[in-house]
Protein backbone atom coordinates (compact mmCIF):
# COMPACT_ATOMS: atom_id res chain seq x y z
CA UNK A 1 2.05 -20.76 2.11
CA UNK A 2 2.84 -20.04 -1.40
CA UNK A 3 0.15 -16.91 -2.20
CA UNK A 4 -1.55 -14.77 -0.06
CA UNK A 5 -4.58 -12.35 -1.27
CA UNK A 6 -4.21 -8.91 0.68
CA UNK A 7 -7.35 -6.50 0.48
CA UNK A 8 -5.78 -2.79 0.71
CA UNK A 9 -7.24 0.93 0.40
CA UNK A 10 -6.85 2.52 -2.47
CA UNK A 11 -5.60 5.54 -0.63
CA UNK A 12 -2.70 5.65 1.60
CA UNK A 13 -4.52 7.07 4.51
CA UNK A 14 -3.69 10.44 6.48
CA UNK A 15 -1.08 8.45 9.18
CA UNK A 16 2.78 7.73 7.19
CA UNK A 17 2.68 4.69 9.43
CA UNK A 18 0.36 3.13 6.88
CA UNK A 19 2.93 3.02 4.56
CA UNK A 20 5.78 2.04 6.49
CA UNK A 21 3.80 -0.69 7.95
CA UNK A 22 2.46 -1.65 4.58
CA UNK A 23 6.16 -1.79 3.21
CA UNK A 24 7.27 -3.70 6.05
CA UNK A 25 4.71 -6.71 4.99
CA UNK A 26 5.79 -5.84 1.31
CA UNK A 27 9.31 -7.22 2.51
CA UNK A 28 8.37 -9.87 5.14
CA UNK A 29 6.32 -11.72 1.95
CA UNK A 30 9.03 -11.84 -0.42
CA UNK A 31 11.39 -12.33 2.34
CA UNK A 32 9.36 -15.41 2.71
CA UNK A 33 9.02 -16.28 -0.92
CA UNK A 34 5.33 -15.79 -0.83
CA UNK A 35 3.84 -14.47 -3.92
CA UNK A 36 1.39 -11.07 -3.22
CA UNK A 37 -2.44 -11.99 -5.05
CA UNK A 38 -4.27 -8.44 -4.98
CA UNK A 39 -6.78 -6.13 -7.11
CA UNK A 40 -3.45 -4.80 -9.04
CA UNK A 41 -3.96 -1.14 -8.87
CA UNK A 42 -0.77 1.05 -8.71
CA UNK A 43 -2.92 3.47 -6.02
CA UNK A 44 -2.86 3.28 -2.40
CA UNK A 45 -1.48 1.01 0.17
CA UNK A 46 -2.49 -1.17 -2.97
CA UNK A 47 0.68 0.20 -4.89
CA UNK A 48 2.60 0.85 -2.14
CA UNK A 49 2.79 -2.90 -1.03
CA UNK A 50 2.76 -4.52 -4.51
CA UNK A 51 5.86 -2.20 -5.38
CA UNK A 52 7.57 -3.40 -1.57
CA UNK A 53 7.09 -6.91 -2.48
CA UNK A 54 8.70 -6.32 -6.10
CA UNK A 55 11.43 -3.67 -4.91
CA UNK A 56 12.43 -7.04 -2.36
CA UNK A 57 12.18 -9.42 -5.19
CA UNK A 58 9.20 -10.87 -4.85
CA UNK A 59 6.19 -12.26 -7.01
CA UNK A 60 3.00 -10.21 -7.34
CA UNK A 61 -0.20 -10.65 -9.62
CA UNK A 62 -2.72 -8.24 -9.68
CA UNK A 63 -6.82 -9.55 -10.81
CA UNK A 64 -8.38 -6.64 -12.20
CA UNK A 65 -11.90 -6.31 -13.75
CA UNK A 66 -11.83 -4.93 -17.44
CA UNK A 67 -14.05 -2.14 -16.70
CA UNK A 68 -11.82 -0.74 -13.73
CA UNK A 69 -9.15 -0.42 -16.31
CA UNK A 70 -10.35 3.07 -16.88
CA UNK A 71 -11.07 4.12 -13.08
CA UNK A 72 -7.83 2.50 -11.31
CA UNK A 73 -4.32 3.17 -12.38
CA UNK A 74 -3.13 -0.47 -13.57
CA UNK A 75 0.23 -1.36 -11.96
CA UNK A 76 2.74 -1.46 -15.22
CA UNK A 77 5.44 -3.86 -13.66
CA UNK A 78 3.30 -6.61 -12.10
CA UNK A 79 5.07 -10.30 -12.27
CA UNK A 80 1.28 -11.25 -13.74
CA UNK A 81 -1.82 -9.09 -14.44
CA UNK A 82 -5.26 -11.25 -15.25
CA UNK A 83 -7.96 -9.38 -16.31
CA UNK A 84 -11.35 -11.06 -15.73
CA UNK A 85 -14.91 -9.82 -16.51
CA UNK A 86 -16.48 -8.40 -12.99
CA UNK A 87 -15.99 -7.63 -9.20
CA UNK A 88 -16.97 -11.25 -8.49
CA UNK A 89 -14.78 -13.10 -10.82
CA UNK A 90 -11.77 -10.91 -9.03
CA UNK A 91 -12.90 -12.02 -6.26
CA UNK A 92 -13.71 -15.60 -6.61
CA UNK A 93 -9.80 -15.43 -8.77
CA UNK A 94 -8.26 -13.78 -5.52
CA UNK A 95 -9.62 -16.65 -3.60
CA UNK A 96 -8.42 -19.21 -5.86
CA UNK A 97 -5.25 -18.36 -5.88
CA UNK A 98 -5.03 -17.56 -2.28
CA UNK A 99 -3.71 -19.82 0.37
CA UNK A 100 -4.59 -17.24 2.71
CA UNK A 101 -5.78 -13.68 3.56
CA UNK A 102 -4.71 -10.02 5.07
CA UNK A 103 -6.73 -7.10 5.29
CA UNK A 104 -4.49 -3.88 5.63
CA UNK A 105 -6.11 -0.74 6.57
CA UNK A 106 -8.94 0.24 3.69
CA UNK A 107 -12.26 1.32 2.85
CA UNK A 108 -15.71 0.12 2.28
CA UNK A 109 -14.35 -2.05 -0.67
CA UNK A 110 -11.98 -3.55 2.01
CA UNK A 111 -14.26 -3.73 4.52
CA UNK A 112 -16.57 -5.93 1.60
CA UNK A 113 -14.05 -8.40 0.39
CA UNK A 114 -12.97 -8.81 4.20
CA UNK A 115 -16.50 -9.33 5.58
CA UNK A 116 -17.35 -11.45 2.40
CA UNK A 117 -14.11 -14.02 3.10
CA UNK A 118 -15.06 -14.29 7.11
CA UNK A 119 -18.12 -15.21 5.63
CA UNK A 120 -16.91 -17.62 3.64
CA UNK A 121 -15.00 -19.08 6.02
CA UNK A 122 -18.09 -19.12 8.44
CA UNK A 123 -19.79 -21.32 6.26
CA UNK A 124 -17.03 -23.75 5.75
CA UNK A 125 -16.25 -22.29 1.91
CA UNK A 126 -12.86 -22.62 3.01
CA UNK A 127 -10.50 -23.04 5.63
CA UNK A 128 -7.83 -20.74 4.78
CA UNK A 129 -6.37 -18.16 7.39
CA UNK A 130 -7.36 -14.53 7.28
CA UNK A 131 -5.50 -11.78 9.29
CA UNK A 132 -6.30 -8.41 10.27
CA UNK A 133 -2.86 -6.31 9.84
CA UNK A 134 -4.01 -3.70 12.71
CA UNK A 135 -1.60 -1.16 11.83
CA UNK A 136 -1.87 1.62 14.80
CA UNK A 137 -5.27 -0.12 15.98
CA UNK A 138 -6.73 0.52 12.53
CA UNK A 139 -9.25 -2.53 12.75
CA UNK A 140 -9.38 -1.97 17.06
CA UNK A 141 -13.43 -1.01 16.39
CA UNK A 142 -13.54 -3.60 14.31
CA UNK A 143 -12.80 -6.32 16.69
CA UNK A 144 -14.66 -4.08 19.46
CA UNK A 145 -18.03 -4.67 16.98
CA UNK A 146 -17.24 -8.91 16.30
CA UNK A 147 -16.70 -9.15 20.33
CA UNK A 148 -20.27 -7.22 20.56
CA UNK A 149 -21.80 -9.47 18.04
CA UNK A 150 -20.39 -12.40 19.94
CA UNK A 151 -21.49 -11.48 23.37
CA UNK A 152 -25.24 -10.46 22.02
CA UNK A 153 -25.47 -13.98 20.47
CA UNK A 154 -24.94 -12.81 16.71
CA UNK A 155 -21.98 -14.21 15.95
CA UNK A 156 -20.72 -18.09 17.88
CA UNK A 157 -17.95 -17.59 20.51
CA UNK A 158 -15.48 -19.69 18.28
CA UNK A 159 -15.82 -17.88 15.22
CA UNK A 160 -13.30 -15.12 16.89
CA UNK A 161 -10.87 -17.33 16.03
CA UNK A 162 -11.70 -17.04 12.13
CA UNK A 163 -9.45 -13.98 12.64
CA UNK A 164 -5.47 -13.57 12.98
CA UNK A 165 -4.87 -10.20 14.72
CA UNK A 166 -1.25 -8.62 14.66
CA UNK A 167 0.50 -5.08 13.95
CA UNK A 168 3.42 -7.59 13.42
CA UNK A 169 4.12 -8.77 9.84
CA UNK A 170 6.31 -11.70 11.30
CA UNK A 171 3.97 -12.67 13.69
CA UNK A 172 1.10 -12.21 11.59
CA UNK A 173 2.35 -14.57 9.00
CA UNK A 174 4.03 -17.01 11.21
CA UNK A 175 0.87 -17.52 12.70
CA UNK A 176 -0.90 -17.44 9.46
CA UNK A 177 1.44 -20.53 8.59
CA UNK A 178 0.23 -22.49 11.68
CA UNK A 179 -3.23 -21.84 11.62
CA UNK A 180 -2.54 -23.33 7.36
């Protein structure tokens, strides 16, 4: 795996686990040599892991829509900052440039671009591995609901496996490599 797309809050959360867990992925990517692909804020476990996987000498571009320029505080010391036109050219960028994805701990606009990649990959859009980074059980209900949906007949039995569930940055992208 050369790039991996991570979805992020742009807060850090109430819990200082979130960032130490966040910086602890920040260093297992560039320990690996694999380049960070994210929305390129400075804000948030957003910041806090794009300045990890710098601080560790890593590779990060951010994919930021113009108009978000204004709103979100622009990371100044990105390796690469592309500015496209709208949510859904970030989006469809991220995914380009991906060869796999992690959602950390975030919002409804993490909970969108994760639910909108599952989907994806439900469809057969792509194949590419997405993990849950479930730092202190963060995405526990989450699973809880997708285990629901499976056993009311919503979602099929094998699409549990559409997800990589770890609180393990190793692990997680070790197994993200297998499942490549």
């Amino acid at each position: 795996m050369k790039r991996i797309c991570v979805f992020a809050g742009s807060s850090v959360g109430n819990d200082p686990v979130f960032i130490k867990k966040t910086e602890d992925l920040g260093e297992s990517l560039a320990a690996k040599d694999i380049e960070l692909v994210y929305g390129g804020a400075k804000s948030g476990l957003m910041g806090v892991l794009a300045d990890q996987v710098l601080n560790s000498g890593g590779k990060v571009t951010g994919i930021m829509p113009s108009h978000l320029f204004e709103k979100e505080i622009v990371h100044p010391n990105l390796t690469e900052m592309i500015e496209v036109g709208t949510m859904h050219e970030r989006k469809a960028k991220m995914s380009e440039l991906a060869d796999g994805f992690i959602a950390l701990p975030g919002g409804f606009g993490t909970f969108e671009e994760l639910f909108e990649t599952v989907s994806w990959a439900q469809i057969g859009l792509h194949s590419k591995p997405l993990a849950l980074y479930n730092i202190a059980e963060y995405y526990a209900p989450l699973v809880q609901l997708i285990e629901h949906a499976i056993k009311a007949g919503f979602v099929p039995e094998d699409n549990r496996e559409l997800f990589i569930d770890s609180n393990n940055p190793s692990s997680l992208l070790n197994e993200m490599e297998r499942k490549k």
